[in-house]
N, C-alpha and C. Protein backbone atom coordinates (compact mmCIF):
# COMPACT_ATOMS: atom_id res chain seq x y z
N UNK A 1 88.77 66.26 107.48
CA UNK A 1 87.33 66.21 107.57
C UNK A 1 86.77 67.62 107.46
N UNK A 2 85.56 67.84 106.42
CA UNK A 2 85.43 68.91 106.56
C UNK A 2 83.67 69.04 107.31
N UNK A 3 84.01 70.48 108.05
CA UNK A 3 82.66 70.27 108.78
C UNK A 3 81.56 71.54 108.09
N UNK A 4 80.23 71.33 108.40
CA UNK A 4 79.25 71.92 107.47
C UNK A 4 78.65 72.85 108.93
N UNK A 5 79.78 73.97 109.18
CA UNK A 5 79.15 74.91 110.25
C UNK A 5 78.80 75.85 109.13
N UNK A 6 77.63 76.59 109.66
CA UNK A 6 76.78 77.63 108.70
C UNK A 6 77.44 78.77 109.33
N UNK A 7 76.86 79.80 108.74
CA UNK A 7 77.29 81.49 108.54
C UNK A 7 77.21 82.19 109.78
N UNK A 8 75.93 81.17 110.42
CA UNK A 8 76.28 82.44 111.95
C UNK A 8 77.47 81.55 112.89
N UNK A 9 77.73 79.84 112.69
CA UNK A 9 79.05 79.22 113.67
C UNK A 9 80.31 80.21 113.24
N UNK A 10 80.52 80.53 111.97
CA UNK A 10 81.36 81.04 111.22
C UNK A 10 81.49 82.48 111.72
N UNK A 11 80.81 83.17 111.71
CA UNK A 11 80.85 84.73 112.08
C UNK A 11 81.22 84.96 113.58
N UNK A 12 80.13 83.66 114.16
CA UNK A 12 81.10 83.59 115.56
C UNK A 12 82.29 83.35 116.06
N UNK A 13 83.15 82.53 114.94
CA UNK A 13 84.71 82.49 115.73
C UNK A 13 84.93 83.88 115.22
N UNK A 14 84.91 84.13 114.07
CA UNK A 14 85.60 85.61 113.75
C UNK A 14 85.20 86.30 114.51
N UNK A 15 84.38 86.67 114.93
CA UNK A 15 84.05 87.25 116.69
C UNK A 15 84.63 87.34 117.71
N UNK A 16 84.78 86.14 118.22
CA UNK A 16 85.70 85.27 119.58
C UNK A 16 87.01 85.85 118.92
N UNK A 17 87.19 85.75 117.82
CA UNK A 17 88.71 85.77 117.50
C UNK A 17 88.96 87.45 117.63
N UNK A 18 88.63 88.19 116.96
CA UNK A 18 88.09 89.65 117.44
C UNK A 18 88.79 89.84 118.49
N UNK A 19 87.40 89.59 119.22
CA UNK A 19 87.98 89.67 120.85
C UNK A 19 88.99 89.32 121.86
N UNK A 20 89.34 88.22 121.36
CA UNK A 20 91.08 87.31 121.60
C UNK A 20 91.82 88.34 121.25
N UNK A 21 91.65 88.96 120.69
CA UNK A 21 93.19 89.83 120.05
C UNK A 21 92.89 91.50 120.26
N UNK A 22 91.53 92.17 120.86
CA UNK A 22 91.64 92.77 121.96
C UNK A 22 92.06 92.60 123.08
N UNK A 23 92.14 91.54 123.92
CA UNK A 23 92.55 91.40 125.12
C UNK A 23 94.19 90.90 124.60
N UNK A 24 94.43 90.38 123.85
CA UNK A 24 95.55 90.03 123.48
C UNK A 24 96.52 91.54 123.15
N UNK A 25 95.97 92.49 122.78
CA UNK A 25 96.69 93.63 122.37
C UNK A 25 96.43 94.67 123.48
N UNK A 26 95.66 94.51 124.71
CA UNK A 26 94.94 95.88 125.57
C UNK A 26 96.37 96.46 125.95
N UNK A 27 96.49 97.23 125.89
CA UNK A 27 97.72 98.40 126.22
C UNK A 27 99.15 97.51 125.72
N UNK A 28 99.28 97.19 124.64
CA UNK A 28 100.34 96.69 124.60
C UNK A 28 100.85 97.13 123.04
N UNK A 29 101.94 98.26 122.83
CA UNK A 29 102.59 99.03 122.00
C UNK A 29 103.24 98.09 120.83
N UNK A 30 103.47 98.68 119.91
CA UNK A 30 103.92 97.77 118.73
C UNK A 30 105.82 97.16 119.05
N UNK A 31 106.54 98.13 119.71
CA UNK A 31 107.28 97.89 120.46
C UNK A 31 107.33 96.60 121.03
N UNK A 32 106.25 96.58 122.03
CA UNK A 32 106.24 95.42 122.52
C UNK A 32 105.86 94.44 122.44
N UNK A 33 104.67 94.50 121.24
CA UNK A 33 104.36 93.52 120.31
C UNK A 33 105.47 92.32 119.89
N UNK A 34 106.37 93.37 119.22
CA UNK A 34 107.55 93.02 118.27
C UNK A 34 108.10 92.18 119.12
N UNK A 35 108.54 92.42 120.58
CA UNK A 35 109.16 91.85 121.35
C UNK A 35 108.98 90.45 121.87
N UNK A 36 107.66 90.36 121.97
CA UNK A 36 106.65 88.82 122.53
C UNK A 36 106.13 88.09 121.65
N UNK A 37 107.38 86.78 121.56
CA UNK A 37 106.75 85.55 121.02
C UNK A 37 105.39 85.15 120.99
N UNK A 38 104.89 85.24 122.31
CA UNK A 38 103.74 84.58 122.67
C UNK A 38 102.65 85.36 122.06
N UNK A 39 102.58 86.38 121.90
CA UNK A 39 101.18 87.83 121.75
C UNK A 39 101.29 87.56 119.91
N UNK A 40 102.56 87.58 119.40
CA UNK A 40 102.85 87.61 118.07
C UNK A 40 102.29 86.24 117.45
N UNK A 41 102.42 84.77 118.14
CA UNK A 41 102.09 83.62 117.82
C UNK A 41 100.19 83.54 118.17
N UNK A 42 99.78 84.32 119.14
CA UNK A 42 98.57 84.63 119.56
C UNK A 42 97.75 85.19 118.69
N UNK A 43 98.64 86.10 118.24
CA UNK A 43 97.61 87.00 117.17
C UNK A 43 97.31 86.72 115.82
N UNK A 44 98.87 85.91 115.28
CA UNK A 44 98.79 85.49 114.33
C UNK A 44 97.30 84.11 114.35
N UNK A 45 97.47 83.41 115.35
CA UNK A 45 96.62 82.12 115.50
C UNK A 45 95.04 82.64 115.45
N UNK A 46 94.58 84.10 115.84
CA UNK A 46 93.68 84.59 115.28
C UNK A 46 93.69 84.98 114.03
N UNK A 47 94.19 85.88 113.44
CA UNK A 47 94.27 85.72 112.20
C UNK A 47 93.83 85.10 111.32
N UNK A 48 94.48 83.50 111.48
CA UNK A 48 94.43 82.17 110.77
C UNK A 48 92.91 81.89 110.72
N UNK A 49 92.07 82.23 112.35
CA UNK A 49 90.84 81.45 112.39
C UNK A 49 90.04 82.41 111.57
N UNK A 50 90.41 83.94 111.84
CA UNK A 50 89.34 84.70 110.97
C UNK A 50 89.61 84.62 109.94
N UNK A 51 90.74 84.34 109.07
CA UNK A 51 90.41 84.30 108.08
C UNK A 51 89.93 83.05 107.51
N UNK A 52 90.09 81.73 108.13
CA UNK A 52 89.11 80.35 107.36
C UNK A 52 87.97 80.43 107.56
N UNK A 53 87.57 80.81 108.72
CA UNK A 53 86.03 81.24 108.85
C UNK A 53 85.72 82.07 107.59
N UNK A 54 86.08 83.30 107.83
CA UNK A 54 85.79 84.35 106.20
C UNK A 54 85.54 83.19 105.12
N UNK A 55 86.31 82.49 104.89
CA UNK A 55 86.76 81.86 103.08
C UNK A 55 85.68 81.04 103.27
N UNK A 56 84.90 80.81 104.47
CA UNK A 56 83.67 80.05 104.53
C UNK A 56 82.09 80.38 104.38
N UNK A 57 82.33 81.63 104.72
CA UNK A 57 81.33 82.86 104.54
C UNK A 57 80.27 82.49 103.56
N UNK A 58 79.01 82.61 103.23
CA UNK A 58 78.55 81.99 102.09
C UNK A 58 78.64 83.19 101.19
N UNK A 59 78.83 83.36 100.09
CA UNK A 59 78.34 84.68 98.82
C UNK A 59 77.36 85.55 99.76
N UNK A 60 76.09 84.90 99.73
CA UNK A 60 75.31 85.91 99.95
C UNK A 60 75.44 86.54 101.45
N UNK A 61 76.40 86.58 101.91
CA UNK A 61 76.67 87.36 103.41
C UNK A 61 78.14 88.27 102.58
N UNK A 62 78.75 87.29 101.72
CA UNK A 62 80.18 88.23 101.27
C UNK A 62 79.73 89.51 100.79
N UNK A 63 78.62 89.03 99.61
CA UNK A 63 78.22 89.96 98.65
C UNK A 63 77.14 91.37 98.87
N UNK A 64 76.88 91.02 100.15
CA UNK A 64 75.54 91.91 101.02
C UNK A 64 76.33 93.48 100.42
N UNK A 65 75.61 94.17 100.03
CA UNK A 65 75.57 95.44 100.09
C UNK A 65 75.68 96.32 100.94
N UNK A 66 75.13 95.85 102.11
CA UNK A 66 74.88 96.62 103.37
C UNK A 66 76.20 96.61 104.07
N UNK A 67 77.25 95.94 103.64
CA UNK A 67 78.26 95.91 104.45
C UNK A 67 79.55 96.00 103.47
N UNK A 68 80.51 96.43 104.09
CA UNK A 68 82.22 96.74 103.19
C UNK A 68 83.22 95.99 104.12
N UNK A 69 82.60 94.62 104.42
CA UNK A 69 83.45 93.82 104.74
C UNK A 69 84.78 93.18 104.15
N UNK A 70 86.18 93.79 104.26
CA UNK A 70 87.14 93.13 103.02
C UNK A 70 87.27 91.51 103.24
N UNK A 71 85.97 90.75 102.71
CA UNK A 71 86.71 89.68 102.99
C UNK A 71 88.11 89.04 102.35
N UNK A 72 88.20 89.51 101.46
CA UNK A 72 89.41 88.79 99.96
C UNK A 72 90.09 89.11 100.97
N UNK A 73 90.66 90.32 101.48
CA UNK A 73 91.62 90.90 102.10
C UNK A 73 91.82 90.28 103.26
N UNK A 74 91.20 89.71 103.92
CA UNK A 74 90.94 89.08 104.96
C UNK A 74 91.43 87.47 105.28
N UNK A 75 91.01 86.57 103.80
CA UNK A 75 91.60 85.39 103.65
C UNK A 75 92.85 85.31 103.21
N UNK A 76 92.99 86.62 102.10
CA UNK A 76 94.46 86.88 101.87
C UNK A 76 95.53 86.85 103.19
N UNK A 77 95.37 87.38 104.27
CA UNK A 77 96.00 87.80 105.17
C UNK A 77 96.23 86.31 105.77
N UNK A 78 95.21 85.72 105.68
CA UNK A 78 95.13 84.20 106.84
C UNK A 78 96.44 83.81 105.56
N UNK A 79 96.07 84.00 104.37
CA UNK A 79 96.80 82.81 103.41
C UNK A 79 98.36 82.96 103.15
N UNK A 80 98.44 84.20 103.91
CA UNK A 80 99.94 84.40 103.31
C UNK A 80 100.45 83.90 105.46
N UNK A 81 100.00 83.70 106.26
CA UNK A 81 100.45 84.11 107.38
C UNK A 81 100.67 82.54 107.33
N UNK A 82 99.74 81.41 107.08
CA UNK A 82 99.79 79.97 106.80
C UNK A 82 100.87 79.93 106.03
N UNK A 83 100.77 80.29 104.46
CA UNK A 83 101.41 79.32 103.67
C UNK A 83 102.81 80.36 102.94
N UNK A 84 103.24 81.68 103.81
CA UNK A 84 104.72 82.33 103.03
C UNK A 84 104.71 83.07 104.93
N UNK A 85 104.53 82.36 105.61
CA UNK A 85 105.34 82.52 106.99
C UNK A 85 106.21 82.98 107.21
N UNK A 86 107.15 82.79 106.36
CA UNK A 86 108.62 83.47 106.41
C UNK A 86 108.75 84.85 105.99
N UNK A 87 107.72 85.28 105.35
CA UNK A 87 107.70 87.23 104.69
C UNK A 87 106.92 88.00 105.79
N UNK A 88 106.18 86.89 106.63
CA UNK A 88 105.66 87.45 107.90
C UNK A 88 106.24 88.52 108.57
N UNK A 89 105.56 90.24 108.45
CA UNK A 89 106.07 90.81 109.48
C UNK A 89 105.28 91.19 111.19
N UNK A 90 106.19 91.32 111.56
CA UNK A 90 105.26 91.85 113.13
C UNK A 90 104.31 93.09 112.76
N UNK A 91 105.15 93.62 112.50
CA UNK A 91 104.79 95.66 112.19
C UNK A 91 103.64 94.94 111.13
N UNK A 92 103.39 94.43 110.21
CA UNK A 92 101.83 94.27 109.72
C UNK A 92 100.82 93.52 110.61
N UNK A 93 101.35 92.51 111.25
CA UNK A 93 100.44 92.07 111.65
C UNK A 93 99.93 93.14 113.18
N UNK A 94 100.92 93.55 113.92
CA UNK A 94 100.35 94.37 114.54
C UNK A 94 99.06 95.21 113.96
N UNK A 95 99.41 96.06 113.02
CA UNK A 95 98.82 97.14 112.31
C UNK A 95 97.33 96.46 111.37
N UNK A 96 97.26 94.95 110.81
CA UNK A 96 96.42 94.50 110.79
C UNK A 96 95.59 94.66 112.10
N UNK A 97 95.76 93.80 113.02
CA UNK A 97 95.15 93.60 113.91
C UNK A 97 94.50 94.82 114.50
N UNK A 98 94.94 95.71 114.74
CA UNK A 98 94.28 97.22 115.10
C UNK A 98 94.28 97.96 114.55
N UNK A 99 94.75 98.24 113.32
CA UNK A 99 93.85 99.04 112.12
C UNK A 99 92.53 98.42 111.66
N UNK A 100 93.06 96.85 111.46
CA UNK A 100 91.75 96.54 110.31
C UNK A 100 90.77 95.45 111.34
N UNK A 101 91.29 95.03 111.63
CA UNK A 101 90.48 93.77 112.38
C UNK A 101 89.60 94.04 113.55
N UNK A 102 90.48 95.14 114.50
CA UNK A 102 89.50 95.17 116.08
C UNK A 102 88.34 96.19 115.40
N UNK A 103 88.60 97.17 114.35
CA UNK A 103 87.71 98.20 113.71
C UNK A 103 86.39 97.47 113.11
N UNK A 104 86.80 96.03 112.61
CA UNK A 104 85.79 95.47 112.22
C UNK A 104 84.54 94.80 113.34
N UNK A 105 85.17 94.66 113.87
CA UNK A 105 83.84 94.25 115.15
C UNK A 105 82.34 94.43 115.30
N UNK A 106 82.26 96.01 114.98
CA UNK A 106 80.93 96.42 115.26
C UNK A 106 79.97 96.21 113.72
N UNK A 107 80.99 95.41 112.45
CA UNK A 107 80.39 95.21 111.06
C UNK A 107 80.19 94.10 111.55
N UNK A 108 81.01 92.92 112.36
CA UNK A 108 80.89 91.49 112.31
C UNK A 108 79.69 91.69 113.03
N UNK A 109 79.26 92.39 114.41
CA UNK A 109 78.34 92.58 115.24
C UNK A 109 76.89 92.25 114.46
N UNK A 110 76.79 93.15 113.19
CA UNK A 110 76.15 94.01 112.93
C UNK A 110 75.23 92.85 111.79
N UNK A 111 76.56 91.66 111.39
CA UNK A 111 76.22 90.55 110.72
C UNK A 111 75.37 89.63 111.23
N UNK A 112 75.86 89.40 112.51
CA UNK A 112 75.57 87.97 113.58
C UNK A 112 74.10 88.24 113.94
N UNK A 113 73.94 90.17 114.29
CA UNK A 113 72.74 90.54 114.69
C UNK A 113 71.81 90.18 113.33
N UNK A 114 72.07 90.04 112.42
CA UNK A 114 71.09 90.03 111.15
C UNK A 114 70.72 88.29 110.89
N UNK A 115 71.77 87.94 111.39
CA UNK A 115 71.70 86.22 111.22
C UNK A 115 70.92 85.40 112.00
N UNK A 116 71.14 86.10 113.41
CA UNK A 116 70.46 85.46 114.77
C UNK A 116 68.51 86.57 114.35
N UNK A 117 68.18 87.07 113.68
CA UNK A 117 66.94 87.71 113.21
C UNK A 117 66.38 87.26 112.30
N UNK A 118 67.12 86.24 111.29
CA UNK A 118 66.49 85.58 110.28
C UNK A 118 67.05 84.24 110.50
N UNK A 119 66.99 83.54 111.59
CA UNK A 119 67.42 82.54 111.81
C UNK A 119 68.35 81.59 110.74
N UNK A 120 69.50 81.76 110.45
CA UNK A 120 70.17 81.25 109.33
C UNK A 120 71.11 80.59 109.93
């Protein structure tokens, strides 16, 4: 079933999800990342949501100028973590997750604030 959530339901899990995987990562080393099933299956399960949310995104929020949101890069990441699981590494997804993803926050912020202003 597919459901018809708009751009700001959408921006909000990638949000929530965001934030899941700050508290999911707060002082916790790639080391020990590597080590925990649970944080690794956690993070990945964010991942997954930000990136279907993204692939849901409408154009005109992808395409905004005002922002250098990677989404491609973004669904890419959900698409390979879903559907080639097995090339899955920790050491990227760590390094996703806090290179690229928690950095994005204050762009997703920056979206939701523009969405919740033009009521969309």
């Amino acid at each position: 079933m597919r459901h018809n959530l708009g751009d700001k339901e959408r921006i909000l899990h990638i949000l929530d999800s965001i934030e899941n995987i700050e508290i999911f990562l707060k002082n916790v080393d790639l080391e020990s990342f590597d080590k925990n099933t649970e944080k690794i299956a956690a993070v990945e399960r964010m991942l997954e949501i930000i990136g279907e949310a993204a692939n849901h995104i409408s154009d005109e929020i992808k395409y905004d100028y005002k922002y250098s949101t990677p989404w491609k890069k973004i669904i890419g990441t959900r698409n390979i973590i879903i559907h080639e699981y097995f090339r899955v590494d920790n050491k990227v997804i760590y390094q996703t997750a806090k290179e690229d993803i928690i950095p994005l926050k204050s762009e997703i912020e920056s979206i939701l604030k523009e969405l919740e202003n033009s009521n969309k």
